[in-house]
Protein backbone atom coordinates (compact mmCIF):
# COMPACT_ATOMS: atom_id res chain seq x y z
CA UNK A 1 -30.96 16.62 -16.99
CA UNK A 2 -34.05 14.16 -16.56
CA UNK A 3 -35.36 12.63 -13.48
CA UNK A 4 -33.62 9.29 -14.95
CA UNK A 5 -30.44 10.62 -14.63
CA UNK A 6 -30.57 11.94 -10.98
CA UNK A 7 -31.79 8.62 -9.43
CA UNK A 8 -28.71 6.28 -11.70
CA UNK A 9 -26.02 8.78 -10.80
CA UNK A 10 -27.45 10.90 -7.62
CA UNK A 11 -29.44 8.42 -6.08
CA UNK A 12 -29.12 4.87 -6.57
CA UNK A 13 -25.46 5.31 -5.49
CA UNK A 14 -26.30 5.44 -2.01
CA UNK A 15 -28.74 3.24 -1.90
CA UNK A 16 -26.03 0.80 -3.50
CA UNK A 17 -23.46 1.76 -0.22
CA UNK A 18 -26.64 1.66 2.55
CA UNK A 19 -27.28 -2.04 1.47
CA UNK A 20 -23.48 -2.76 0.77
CA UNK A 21 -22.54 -1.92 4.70
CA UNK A 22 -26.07 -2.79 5.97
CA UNK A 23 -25.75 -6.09 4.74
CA UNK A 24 -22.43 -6.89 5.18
CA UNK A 25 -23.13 -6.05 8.79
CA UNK A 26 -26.53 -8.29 8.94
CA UNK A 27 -24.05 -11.53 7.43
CA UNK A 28 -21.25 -10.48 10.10
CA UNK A 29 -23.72 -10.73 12.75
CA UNK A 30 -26.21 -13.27 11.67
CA UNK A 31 -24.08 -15.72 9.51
CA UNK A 32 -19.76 -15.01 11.22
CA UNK A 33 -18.97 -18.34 9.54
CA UNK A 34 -20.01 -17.56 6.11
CA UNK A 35 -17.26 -15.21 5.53
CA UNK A 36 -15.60 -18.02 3.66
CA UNK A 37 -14.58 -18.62 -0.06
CA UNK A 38 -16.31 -22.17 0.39
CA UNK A 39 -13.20 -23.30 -1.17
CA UNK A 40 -13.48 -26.42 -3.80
CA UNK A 41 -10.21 -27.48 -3.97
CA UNK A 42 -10.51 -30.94 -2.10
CA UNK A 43 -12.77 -31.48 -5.92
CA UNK A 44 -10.25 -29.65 -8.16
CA UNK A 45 -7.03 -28.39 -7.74
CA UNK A 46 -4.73 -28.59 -10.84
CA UNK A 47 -6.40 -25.80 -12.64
CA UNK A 48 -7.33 -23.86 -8.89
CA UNK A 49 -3.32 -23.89 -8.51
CA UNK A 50 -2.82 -21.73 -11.22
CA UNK A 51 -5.89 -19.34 -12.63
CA UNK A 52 -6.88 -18.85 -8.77
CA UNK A 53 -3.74 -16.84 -7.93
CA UNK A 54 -4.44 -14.94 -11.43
CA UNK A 55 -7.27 -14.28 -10.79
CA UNK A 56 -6.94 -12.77 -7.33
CA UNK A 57 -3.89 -11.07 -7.95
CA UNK A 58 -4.81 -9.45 -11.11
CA UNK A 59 -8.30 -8.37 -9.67
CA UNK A 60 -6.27 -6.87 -6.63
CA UNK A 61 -4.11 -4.66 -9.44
CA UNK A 62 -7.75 -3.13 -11.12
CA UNK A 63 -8.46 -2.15 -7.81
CA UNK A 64 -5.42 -0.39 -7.18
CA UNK A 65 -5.81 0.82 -10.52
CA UNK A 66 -9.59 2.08 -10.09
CA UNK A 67 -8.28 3.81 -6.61
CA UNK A 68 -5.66 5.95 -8.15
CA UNK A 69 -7.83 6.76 -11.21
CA UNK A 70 -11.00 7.88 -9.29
CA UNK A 71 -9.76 9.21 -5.74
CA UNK A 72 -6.18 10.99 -7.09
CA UNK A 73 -7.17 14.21 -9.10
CA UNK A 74 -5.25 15.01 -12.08
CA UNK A 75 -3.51 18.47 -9.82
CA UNK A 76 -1.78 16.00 -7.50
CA UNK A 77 0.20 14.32 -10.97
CA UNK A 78 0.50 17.50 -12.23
CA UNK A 79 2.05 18.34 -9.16
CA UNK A 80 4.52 15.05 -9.27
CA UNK A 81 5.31 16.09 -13.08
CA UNK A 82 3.58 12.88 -14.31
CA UNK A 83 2.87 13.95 -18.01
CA UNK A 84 -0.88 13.07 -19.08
CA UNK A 85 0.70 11.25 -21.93
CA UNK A 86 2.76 9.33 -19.31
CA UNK A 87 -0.71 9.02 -16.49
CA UNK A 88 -3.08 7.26 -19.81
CA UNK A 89 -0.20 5.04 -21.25
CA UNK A 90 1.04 3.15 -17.92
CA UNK A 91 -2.93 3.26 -17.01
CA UNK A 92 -4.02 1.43 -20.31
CA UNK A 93 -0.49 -1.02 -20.09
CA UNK A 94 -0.69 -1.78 -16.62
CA UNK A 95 -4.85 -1.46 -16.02
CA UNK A 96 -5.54 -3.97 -19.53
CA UNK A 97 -2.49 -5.98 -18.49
CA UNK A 98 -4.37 -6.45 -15.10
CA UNK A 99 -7.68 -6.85 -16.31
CA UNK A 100 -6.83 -9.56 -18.63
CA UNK A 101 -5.28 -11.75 -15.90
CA UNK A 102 -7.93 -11.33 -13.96
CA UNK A 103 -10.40 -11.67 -16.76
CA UNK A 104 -8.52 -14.99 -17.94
CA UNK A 105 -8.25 -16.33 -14.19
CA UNK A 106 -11.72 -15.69 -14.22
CA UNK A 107 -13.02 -17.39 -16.89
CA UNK A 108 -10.86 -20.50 -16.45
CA UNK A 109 -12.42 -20.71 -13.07
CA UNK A 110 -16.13 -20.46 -14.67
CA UNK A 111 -14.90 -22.78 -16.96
CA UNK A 112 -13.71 -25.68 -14.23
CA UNK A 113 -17.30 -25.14 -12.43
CA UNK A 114 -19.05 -25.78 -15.65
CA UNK A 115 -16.50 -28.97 -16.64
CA UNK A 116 -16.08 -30.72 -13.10
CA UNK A 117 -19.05 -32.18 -11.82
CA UNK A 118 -17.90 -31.97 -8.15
CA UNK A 119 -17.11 -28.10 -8.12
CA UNK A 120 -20.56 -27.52 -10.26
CA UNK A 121 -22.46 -28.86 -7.61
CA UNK A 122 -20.61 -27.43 -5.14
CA UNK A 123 -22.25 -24.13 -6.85
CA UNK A 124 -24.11 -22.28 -4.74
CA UNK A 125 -27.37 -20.01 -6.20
CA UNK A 126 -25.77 -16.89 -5.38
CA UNK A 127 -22.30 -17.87 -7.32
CA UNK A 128 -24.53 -18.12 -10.27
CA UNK A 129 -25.35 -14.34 -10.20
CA UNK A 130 -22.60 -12.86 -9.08
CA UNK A 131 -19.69 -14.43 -10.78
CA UNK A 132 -21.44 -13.75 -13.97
CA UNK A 133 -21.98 -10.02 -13.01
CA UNK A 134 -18.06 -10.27 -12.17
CA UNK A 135 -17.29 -11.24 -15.49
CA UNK A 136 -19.68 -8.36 -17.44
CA UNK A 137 -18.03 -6.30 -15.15
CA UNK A 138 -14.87 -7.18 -15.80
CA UNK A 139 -15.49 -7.23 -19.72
CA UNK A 140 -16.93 -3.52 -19.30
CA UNK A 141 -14.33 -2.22 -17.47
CA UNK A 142 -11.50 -3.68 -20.26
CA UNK A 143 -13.72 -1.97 -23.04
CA UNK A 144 -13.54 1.22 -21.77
CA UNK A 145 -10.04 1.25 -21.02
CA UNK A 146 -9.68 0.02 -24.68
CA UNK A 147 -11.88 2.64 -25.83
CA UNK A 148 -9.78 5.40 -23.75
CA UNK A 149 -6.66 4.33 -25.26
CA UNK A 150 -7.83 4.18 -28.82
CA UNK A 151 -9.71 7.32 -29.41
CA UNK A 152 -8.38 9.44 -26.53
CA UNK A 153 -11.60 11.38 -26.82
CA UNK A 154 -12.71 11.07 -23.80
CA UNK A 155 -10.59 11.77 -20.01
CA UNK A 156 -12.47 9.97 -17.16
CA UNK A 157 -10.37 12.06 -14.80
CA UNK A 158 -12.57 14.83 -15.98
CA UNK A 159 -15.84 12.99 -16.33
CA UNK A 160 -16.44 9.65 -14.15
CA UNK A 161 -13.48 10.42 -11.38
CA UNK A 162 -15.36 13.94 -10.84
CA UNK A 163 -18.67 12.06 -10.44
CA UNK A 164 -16.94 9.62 -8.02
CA UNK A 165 -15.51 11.87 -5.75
CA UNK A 166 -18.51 14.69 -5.71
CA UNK A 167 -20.18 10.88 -4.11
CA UNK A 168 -18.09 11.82 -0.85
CA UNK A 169 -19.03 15.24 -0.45
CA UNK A 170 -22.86 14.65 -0.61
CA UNK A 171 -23.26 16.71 -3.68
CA UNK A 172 -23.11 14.33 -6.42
CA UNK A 173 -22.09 15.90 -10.24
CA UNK A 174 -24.84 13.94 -12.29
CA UNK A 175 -23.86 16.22 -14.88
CA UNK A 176 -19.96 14.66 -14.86
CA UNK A 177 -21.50 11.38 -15.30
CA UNK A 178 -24.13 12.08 -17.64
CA UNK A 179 -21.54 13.10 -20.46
CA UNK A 180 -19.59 10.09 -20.22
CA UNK A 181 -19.73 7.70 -22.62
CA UNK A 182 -22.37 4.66 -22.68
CA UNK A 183 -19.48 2.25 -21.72
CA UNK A 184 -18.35 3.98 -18.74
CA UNK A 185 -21.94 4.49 -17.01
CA UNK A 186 -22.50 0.47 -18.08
CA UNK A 187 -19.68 0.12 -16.15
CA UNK A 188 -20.18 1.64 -13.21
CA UNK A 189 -24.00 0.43 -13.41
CA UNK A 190 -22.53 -3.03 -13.76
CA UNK A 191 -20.46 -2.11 -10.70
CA UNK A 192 -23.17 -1.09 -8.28
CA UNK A 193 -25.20 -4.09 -9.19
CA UNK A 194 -22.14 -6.43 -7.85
CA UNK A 195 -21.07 -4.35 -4.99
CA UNK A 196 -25.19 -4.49 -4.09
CA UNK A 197 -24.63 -8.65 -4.53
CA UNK A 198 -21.60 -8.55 -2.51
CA UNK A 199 -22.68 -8.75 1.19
CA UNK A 200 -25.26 -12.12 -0.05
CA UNK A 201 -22.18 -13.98 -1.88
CA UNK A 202 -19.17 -15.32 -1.02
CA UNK A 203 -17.70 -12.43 -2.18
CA UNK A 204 -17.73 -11.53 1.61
CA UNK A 205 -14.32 -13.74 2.00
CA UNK A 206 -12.15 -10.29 0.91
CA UNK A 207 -12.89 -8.86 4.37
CA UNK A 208 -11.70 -11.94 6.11
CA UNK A 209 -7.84 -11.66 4.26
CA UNK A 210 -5.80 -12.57 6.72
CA UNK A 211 -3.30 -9.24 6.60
CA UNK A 212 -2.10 -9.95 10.07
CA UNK A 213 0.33 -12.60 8.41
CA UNK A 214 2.27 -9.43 7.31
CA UNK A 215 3.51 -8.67 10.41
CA UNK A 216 3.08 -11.14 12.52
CA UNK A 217 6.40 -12.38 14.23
CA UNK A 218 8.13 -15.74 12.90
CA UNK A 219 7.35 -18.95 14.17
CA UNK A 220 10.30 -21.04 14.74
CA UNK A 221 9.82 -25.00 14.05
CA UNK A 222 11.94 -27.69 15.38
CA UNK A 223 12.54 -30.68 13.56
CA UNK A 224 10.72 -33.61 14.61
CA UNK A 225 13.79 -36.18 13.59
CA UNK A 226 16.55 -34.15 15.73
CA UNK A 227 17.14 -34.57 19.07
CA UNK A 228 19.33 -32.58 21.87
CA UNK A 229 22.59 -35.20 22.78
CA UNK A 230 22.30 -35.79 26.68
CA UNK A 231 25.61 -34.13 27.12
CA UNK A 232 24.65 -30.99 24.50
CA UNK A 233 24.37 -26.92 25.30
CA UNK A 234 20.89 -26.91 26.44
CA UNK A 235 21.28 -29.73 28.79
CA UNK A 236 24.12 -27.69 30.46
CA UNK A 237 22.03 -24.96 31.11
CA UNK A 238 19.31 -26.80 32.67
CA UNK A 239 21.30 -27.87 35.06
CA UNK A 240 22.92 -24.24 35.46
């Protein structure tokens, strides 16, 4: 084990996470209203209709997908009699199925920045860094998954997932990580480079999703063309 591989997978994590929350925290307090997408519809919208929604949906399934893969050890689907055969197929239909929408949202939307002048210079500095690093990222993750399900050589749930959780308890398994192959630990370098972009991009916008719409009560309209008859039920009762 060289001193190379305990500052990638023992140290630079957490200097990754200190300026993930530190600066997330400095934009929350310094810059409130820049928690926005700085949405560029009003210049394009026919193509936002569509590969926006992909995008954000399927991006919002690889996370799922990364959360049960790295944080759910392989005992607990032993435990719910989830075959590994079973756990790697519905991970490599469902994870690829997800990363391609997202991948194909993704580089439609690149595509409309390049192709309308409006929404390219409506590009800020920092969305031409980080959705690049997205898209690497993206690309990365979709070749190891490929690789996973085409060899089978290799189990991340005994490797990189190890790794990941050993993060948590302070006691990180640079070993776990160091045996994995080259396209994992690009991937998960790729990954700390955009989560250390996040707080400085508009990336920001996921912490500002407005989940209170979920359960929120309903809000009853009243058409603006009907009107109550003089003689009608709720004229009765006001004078009750």
């Amino acid at each position: 084990m060289t001193h190379l591989h305990i500052a990638l997978w023992g140290v630079l994590p957490y200097l990754v996470l200190a300026v993930f929350l530190g600066g997330t925290a400095w934009r929350y307090r310094y810059d409130r209203f820049g928690f926005t997408t700085r949405s560029s519809q009003l210049h394009e919208s026919r193509l936002l209709r569509v590969d926006g929604p992909l995008f954000h949906y399927g991006l919002f399934f690889v996370f799922c997908g990364h959360v049960l893969g790295l944080l759910v050890p392989e005992q607990v689907t032993d435990r719910l009699r989830v075959s590994e055969h079973v756990y790697h197929l519905n991970a490599l239909i469902a994870g690829g199925a997800a990363g391609l929408a997202a991948l194909a949202g993704l580089t439609v939307l690149l595509w409309r920045r390049l192709r309308v002048p409006a929404v390219r210079a409506a590009t800020s500095r920092s969305d031409r860094v980080v959705l690049p690093v997205l898209l690497v990222v993206l690309l990365a993750g979709l070749a190891a998954t490929a690789s996973s399900g085409i060899s089978g050589s290799y189990d991340y749930r005994l490797g990189v997932s190890v790794w990941f959780r050993s993060l948590f308890a302070l006691d990180p398994d640079v070993a776990a990580m160091r045996q994995a192959p080259l396209v994992y630990q690009v991937h998960a370098l790729l990954a700390m480079a955009l989560f250390t972009l996040w707080p400085f991009s508009r990336l920001v916008h996921a912490f500002t999703a407005p989940l209170g719409y979920l359960v929120r009560p309903y809000i009853v309209y009243r058409s603006r063309g009907r009107t109550v008859p003089p003689g009608g039920p709720r004229a009765r009762r006001a004078r009750r």
